[in-house]
Protein backbone atom coordinates (compact mmCIF):
# COMPACT_ATOMS: atom_id res chain seq x y z
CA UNK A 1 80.18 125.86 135.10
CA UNK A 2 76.46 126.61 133.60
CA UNK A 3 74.27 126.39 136.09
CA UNK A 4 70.65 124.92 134.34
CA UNK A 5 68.81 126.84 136.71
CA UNK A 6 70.12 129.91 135.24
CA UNK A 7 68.91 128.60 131.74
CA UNK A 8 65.87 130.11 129.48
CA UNK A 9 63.44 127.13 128.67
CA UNK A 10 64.87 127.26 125.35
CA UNK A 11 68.48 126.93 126.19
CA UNK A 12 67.20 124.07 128.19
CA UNK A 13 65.23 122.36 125.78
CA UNK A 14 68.44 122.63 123.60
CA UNK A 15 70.75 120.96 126.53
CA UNK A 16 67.84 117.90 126.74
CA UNK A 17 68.13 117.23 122.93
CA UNK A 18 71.74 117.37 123.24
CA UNK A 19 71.47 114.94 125.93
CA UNK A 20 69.24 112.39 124.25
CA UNK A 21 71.01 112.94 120.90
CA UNK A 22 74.61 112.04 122.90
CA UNK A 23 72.83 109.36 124.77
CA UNK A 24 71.28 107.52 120.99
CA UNK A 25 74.54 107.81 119.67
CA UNK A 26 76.00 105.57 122.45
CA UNK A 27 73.50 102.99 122.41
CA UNK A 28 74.11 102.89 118.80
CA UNK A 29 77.59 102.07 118.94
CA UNK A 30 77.22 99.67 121.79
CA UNK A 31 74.53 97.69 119.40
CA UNK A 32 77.14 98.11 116.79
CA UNK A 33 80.30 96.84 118.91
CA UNK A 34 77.63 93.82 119.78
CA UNK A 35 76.75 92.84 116.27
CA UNK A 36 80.62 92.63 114.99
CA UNK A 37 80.95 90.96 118.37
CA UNK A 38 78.50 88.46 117.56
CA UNK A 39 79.69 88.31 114.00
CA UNK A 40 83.06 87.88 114.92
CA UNK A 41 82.69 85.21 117.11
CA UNK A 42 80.50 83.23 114.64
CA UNK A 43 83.47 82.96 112.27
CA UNK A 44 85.62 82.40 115.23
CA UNK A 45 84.06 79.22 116.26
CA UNK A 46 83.20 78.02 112.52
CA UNK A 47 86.91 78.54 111.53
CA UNK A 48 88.10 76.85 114.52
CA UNK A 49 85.39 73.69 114.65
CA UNK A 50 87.05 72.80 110.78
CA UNK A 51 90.59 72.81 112.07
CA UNK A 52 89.01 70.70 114.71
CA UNK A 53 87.45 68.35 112.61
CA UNK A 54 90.16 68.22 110.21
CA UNK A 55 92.44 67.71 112.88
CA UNK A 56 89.68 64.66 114.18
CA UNK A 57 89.78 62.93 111.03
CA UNK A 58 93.27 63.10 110.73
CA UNK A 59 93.57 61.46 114.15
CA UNK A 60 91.15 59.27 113.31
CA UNK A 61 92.76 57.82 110.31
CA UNK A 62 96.12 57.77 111.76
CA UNK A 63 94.81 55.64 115.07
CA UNK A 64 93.80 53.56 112.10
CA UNK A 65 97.06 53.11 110.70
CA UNK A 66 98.61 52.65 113.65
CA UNK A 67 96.61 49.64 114.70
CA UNK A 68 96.97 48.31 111.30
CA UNK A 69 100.77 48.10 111.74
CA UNK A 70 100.53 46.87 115.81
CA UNK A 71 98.25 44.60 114.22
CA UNK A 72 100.78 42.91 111.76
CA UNK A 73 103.33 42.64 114.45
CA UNK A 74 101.18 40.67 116.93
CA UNK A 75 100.00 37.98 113.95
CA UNK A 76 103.94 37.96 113.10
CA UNK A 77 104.40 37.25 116.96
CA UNK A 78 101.52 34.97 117.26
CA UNK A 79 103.30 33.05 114.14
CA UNK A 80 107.10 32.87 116.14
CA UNK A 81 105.74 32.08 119.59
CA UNK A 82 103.40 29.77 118.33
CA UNK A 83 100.58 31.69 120.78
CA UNK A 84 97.29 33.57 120.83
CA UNK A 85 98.08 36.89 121.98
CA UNK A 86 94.12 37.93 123.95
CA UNK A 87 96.26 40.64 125.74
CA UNK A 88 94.28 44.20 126.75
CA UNK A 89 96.83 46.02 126.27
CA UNK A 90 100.21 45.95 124.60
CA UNK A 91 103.83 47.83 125.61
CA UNK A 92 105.72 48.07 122.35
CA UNK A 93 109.40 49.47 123.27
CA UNK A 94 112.44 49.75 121.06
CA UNK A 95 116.27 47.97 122.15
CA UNK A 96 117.44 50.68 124.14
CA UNK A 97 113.78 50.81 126.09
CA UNK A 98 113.64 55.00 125.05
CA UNK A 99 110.25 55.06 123.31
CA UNK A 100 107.37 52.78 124.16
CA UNK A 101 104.06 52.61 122.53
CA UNK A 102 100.80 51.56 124.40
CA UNK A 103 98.14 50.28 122.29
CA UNK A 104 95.15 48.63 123.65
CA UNK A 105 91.38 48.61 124.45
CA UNK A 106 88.76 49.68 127.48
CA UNK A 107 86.00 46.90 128.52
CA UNK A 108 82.57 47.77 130.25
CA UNK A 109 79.89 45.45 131.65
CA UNK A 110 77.05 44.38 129.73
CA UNK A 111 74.30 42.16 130.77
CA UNK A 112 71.87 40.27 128.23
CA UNK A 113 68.17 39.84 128.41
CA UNK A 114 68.35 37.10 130.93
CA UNK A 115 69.84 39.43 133.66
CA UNK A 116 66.16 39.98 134.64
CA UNK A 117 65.21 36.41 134.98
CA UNK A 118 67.64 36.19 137.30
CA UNK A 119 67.36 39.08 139.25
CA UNK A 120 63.39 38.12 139.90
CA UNK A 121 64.43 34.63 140.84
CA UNK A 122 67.21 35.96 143.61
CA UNK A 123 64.36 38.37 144.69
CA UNK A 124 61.73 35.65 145.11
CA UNK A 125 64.48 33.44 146.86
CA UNK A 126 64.50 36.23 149.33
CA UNK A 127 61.42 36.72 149.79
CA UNK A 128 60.76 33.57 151.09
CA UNK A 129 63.67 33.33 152.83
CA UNK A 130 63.19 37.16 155.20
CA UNK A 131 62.09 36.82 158.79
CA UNK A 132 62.82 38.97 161.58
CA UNK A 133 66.20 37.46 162.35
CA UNK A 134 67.82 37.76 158.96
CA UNK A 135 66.58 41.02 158.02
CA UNK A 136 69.90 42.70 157.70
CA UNK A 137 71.05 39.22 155.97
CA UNK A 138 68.39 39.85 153.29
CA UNK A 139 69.24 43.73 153.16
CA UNK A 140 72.59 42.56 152.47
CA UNK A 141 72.03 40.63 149.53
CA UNK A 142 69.54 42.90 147.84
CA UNK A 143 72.47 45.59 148.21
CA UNK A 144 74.36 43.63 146.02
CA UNK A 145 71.51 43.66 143.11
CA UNK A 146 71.26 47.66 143.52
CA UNK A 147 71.77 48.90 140.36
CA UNK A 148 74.21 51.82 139.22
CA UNK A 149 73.02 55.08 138.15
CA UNK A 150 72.97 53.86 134.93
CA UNK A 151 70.56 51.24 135.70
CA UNK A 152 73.43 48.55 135.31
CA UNK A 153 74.72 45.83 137.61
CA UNK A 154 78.38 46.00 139.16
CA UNK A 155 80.31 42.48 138.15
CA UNK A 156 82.15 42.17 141.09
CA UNK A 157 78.50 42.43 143.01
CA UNK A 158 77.43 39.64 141.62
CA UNK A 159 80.72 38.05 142.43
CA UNK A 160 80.27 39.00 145.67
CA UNK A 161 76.70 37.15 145.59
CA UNK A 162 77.95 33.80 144.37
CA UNK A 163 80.20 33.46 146.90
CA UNK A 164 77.26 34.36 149.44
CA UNK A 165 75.09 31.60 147.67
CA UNK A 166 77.69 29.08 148.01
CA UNK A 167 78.61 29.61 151.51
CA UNK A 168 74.64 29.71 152.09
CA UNK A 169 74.29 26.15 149.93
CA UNK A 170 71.12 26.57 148.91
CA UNK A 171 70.50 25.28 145.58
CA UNK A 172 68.18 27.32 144.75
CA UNK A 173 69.77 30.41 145.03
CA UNK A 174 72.96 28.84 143.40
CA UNK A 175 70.70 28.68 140.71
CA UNK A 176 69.14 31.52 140.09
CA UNK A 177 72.78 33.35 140.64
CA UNK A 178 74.30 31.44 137.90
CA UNK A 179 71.45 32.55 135.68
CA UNK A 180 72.67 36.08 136.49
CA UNK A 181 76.11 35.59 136.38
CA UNK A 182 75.49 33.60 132.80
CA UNK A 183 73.82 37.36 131.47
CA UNK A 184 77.25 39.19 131.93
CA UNK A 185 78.83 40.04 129.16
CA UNK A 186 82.22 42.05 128.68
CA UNK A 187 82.17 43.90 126.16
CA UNK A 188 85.09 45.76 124.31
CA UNK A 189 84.66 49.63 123.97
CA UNK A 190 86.91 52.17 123.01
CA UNK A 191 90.34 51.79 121.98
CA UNK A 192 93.47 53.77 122.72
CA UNK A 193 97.34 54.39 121.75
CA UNK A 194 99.83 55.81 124.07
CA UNK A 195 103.27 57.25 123.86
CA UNK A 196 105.89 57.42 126.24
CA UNK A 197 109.61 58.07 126.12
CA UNK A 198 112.51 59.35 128.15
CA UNK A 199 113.74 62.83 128.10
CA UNK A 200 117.31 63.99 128.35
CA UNK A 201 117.66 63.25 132.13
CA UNK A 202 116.22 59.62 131.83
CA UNK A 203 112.73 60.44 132.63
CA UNK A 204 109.64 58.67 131.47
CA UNK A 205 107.28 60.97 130.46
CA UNK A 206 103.95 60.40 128.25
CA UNK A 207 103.76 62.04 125.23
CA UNK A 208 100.81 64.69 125.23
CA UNK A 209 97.93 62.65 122.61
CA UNK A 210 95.03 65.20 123.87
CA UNK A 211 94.48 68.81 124.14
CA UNK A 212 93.35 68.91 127.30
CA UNK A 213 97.03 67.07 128.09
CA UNK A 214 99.26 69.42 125.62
C-alpha cells in the first residue's frame, strides 16, 4: 500500500486529478441513470394512464348497456305486475339463484335555498325562548342545526327537531321547522352494478368490479 506521505508533489497532484476525474465520472452516470429514470417513468405512466382510460370508457359504456337492458326488464315488469317499480336498488338472479346482478343508485341530502329561512327562524325562536333554566334545552336544539363539515345539514337532525317541536307544541317553532324540513331534497347521485355468484362449494362471493377489489 502507497503511502501519500511518501509521494513527490507531483505524484500527488497526479493521485488528486485521478481522484476528481473518478469522482466526475460517477456523478455523471448517476445524472445519467436519473434522466433514463425520469424518462422511463414518463412513458411508464403515459402508457399506463391510456390503458386506464381506455379501460374507463370501456366501463363506462358497458355500465351503459347494462342499465339499458335492466332498464327494459323493469318497464316489461312494470307492464305484467301492473306496478311502478321506485325501488333503489334491484337483485336480478337467474332460476337456480347462482348469479345475481345488483343494479341500483346512491342518494345524498340536498337542501334548497329556503333551508336558510328556516334555520334563522328556529334560531330566533330560540333566542327568545333561552333563560337560565333551559340553557342546555336550547344547546340541545342548536346541536341539531350544526352543520357537517361540508357545511350541510344531517336529515335525520332535522327529524330529530320536528319531533322536539311537536312534543314542545309551539306553533311557532312547528313552523319554522316545517320550512326547513320543506328545503330537503334527496337527490340521486351515482349509480352502481354489482355481481355476485356462487363458487364451487356454494359460496356467495362478489365478483371483483374495481381494482382496488381484484
Amino acid at each position: 500500500m502507497v503511502d501519500i506521505n511518501d509521494l513527490k508533489p507531483e505524484q500527488l497532484a497526479a493521485l488528486e486529478r485521478q481522484i476528481e476525474a473518478k469522482k466526475k465520472a460517477e456523478a455523471e452516470s448517476i445524472a445519467r441513470e436519473k434522466m433514463s429514470y425520469t424518462q422511463l417513468k414518463d412513458v411508464t405512466v403515459e402508457k399506463v394512464f391510456a390503458r386506464l382510460q381506455k379501460a374507463s370508457v370501456e366501463l363506462e359504456n358497458l355500465k351503459a348497456e347494462l342499465y339499458s337492458e335492466f332498464d327494459a326488464l323493469l318497464g316489461l315488469k312494470s307492464h305484467l305486475y301492473g306496478i311502478k317499480d321506485t325501488q333503489q336498488s334491484h337483485n336480478w338472479t337467474n332460476a337456480d339463484g347462482s348469479v345475481t346482478i345488483i343494479t341500483g343508485f346512491n342518494t345524498i341530502d340536498a337542501w334548497d335555498d329556503t333551508k336558510s329561512v328556516g334555520i334563522a327562524k328556529v334560531n330566533a325562536w330560540l333566542d327568545n325562548q333561552v333563560t337560565e333554566e333551559n340553557k342546555k334545552f336550547v344547546s340541545l336544539i342548536r346541536e341539531l342545526l350544526k352543520p357537517t363539515e361540508k357545511g350541510d345539514l344531517k336529515a335525520n337532525r332535522i327529524l330529530d327537531l320536528q319531533n322536539q317541536a311537536d312534543i314542545i307544541g309551539d306553533q311557532e317553532l312547528i313552523d319554522a321547522v316545517k320550512v326547513l324540513r320543506e328545503s330537503h331534497r334527496t337527490v340521486r347521485s351515482a349509480t352502481y352494478i354489482r355481481a355476485e355468484y356462487k363458487d364451487a362449494n356454494g359460496e356467495r362471493r362478489r365478483l371483483p368490479l374495481s381494482m382496488s377489489s381484484v
